[in-house]
Protein backbone atom coordinates (compact mmCIF):
# COMPACT_ATOMS: atom_id res chain seq x y z
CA UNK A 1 166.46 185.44 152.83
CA UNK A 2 169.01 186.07 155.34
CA UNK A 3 167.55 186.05 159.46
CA UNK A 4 166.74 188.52 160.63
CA UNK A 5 168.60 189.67 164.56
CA UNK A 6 165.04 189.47 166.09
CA UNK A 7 164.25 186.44 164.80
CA UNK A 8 168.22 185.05 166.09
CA UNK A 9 167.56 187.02 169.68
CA UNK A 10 164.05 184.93 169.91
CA UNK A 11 165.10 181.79 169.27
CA UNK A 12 168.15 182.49 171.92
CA UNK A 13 165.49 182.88 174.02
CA UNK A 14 163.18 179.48 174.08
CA UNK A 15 165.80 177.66 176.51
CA UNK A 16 165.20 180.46 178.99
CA UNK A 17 161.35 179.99 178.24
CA UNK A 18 161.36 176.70 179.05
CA UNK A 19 163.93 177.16 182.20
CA UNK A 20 160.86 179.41 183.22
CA UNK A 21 158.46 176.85 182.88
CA UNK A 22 160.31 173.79 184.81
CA UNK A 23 160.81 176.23 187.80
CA UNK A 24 157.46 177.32 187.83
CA UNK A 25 155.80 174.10 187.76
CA UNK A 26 154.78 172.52 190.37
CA UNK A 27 155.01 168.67 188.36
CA UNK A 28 158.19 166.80 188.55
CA UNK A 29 160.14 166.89 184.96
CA UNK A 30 158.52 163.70 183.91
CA UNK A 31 154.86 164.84 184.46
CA UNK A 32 156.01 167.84 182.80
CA UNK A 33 157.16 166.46 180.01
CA UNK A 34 154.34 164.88 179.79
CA UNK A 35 151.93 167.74 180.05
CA UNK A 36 154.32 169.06 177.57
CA UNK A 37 153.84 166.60 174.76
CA UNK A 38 149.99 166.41 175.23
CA UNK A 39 149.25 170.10 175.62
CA UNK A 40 151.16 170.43 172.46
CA UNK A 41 148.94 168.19 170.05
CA UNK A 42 145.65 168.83 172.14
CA UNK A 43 146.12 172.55 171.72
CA UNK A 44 147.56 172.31 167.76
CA UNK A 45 150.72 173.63 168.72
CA UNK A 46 152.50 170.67 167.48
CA UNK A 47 152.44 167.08 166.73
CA UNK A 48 155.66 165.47 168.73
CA UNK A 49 155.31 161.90 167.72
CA UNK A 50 155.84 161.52 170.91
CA UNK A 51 156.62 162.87 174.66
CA UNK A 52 159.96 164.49 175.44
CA UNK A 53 161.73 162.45 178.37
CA UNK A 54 162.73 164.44 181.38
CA UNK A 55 166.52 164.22 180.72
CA UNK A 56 165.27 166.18 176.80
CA UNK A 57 162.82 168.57 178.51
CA UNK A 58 165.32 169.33 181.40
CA UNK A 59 168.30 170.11 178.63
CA UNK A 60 165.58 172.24 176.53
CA UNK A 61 166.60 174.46 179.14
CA UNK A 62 170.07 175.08 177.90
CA UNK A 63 169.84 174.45 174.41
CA UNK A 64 167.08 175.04 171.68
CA UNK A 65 164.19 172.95 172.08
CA UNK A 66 161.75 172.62 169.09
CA UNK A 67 158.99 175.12 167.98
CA UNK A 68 156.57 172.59 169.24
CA UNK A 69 158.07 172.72 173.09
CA UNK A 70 158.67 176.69 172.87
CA UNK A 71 155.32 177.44 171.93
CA UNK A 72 153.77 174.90 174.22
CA UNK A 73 156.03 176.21 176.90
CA UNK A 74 155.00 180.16 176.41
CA UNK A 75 150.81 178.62 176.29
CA UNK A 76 151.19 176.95 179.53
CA UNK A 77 152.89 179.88 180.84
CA UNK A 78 150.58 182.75 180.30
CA UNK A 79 147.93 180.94 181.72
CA UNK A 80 149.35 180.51 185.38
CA UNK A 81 147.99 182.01 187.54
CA UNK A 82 151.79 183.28 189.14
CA UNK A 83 151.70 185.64 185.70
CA UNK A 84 155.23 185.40 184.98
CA UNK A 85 157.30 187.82 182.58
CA UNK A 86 160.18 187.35 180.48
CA UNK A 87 162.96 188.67 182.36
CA UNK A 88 165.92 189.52 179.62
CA UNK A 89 166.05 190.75 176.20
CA UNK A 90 165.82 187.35 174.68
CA UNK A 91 162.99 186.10 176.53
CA UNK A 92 161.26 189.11 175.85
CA UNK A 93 161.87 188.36 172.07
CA UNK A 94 160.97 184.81 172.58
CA UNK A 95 158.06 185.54 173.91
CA UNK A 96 156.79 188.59 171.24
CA UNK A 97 158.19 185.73 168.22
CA UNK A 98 155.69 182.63 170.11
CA UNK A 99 152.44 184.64 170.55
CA UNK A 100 152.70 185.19 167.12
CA UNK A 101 152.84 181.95 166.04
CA UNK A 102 150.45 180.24 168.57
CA UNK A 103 147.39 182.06 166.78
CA UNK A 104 146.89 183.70 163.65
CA UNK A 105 146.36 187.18 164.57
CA UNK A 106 145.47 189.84 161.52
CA UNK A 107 147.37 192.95 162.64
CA UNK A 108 149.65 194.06 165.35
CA UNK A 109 146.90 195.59 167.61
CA UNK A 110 145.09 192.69 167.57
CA UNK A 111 148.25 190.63 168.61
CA UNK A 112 148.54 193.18 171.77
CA UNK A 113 145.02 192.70 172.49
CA UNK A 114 145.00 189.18 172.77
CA UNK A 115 147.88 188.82 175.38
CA UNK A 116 146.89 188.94 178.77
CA UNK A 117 146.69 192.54 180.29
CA UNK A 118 149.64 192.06 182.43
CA UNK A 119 152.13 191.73 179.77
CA UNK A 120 151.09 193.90 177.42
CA UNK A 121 153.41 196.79 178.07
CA UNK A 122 156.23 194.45 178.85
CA UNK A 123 156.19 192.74 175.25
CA UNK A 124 154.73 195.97 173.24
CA UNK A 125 158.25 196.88 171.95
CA UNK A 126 159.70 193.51 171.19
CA UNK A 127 155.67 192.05 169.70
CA UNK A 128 156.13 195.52 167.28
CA UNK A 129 159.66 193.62 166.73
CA UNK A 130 158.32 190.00 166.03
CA UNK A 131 155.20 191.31 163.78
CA UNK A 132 157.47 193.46 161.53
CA UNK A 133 159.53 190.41 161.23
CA UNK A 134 157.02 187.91 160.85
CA UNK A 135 155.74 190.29 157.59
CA UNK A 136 158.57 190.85 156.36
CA UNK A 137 159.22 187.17 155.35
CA UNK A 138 155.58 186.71 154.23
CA UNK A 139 156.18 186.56 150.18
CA UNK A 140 154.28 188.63 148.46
C-alpha cells in the first residue's frame, strides 16, 4: 500500500515535535534524554534498549527520530502545564498521527474527547485526517 500524504506530512513533523519539547523543558538535553528513554518504557510507548544521548535527542530535532521518541515526546508534552500547540501544518499532523497511536481509541469522537480541552479545535481537522488514515490501512 502506497503512503498516504498525511501519513508523509506527520512524520515531517516529529523533528519539530521534539524541537518543541527540548525548548520547553526546563532539564538540560541529557536529563532529557533521559526522561525520554524512561517515560517511554514506563508509559508503554516504547522499549529503547536503551537512553538516547543528548547529541541523538538534540539531532531528533532536525531529522526523524523513532516512533518511540515522537510519541514519548507528544505524552510529555500535553501534560505541561505551559499547554503548548503545534504551530505548522506538519506538527499539527504529527500531533493528530501520535495521539492516535499512544492509546487505542475506538472511534474518532472518542479520540477528540480524550485530548486535552485546549487542543481540541486546533487538531480536529488534521485528528479527522490521521483517523481516516489510520483505517484506511487497517486490513480488513
Amino acid at each position: 500500500m502506497p503512503e498516504s500524504r498525511f501519513y508523509a506530512k506527520a512524520v515531517a513533523g516529529w523533528p519539530a515535535l521534539l524541537a518543541r519539547l527540548i525548548a520547553l523543558s526546563e532539564a538540560p538535553a541529557d536529563r532529557l534524554a533521559i526522561i525520554l528513554g524512561d517515560t517511554a518504557r514506563l508509559a508503554s510507548l516504547g522499549t529503547p534498549e536503551e537512553n538516547p544521548s543528548a547529541a541523538e535527542l538534540l539531532a531528533w530535532a532536525h531529522v526523524r527520530p523513532p516512533l518511540w521518541a515522537a510519541k514519548t515526546a507528544l505524552f510529555l508534552l500535553v501534560q505541561m502545564p505551559r499547554r503548548p500547540a503545534p504551530e505548522s501544518e506538519e506538527e499539527r499532523a504529527a500531533w493528530a498521527y501520535l495521539w492516535l497511536r499512544l492509546r487505542p481509541r475506538e472511534s474518532l469522537v472518542a479520540a477528540l474527547a480524550a485530548l486535552p480541552e485546549y487542543l481540541r479545535a486546533t487538531l480536529a481537522d488534521d485528528l479527522d485526517q490521521a483517523w481516516r488514515d489510520q483505517v484506511s490501512q487497517r486490513l480488513v
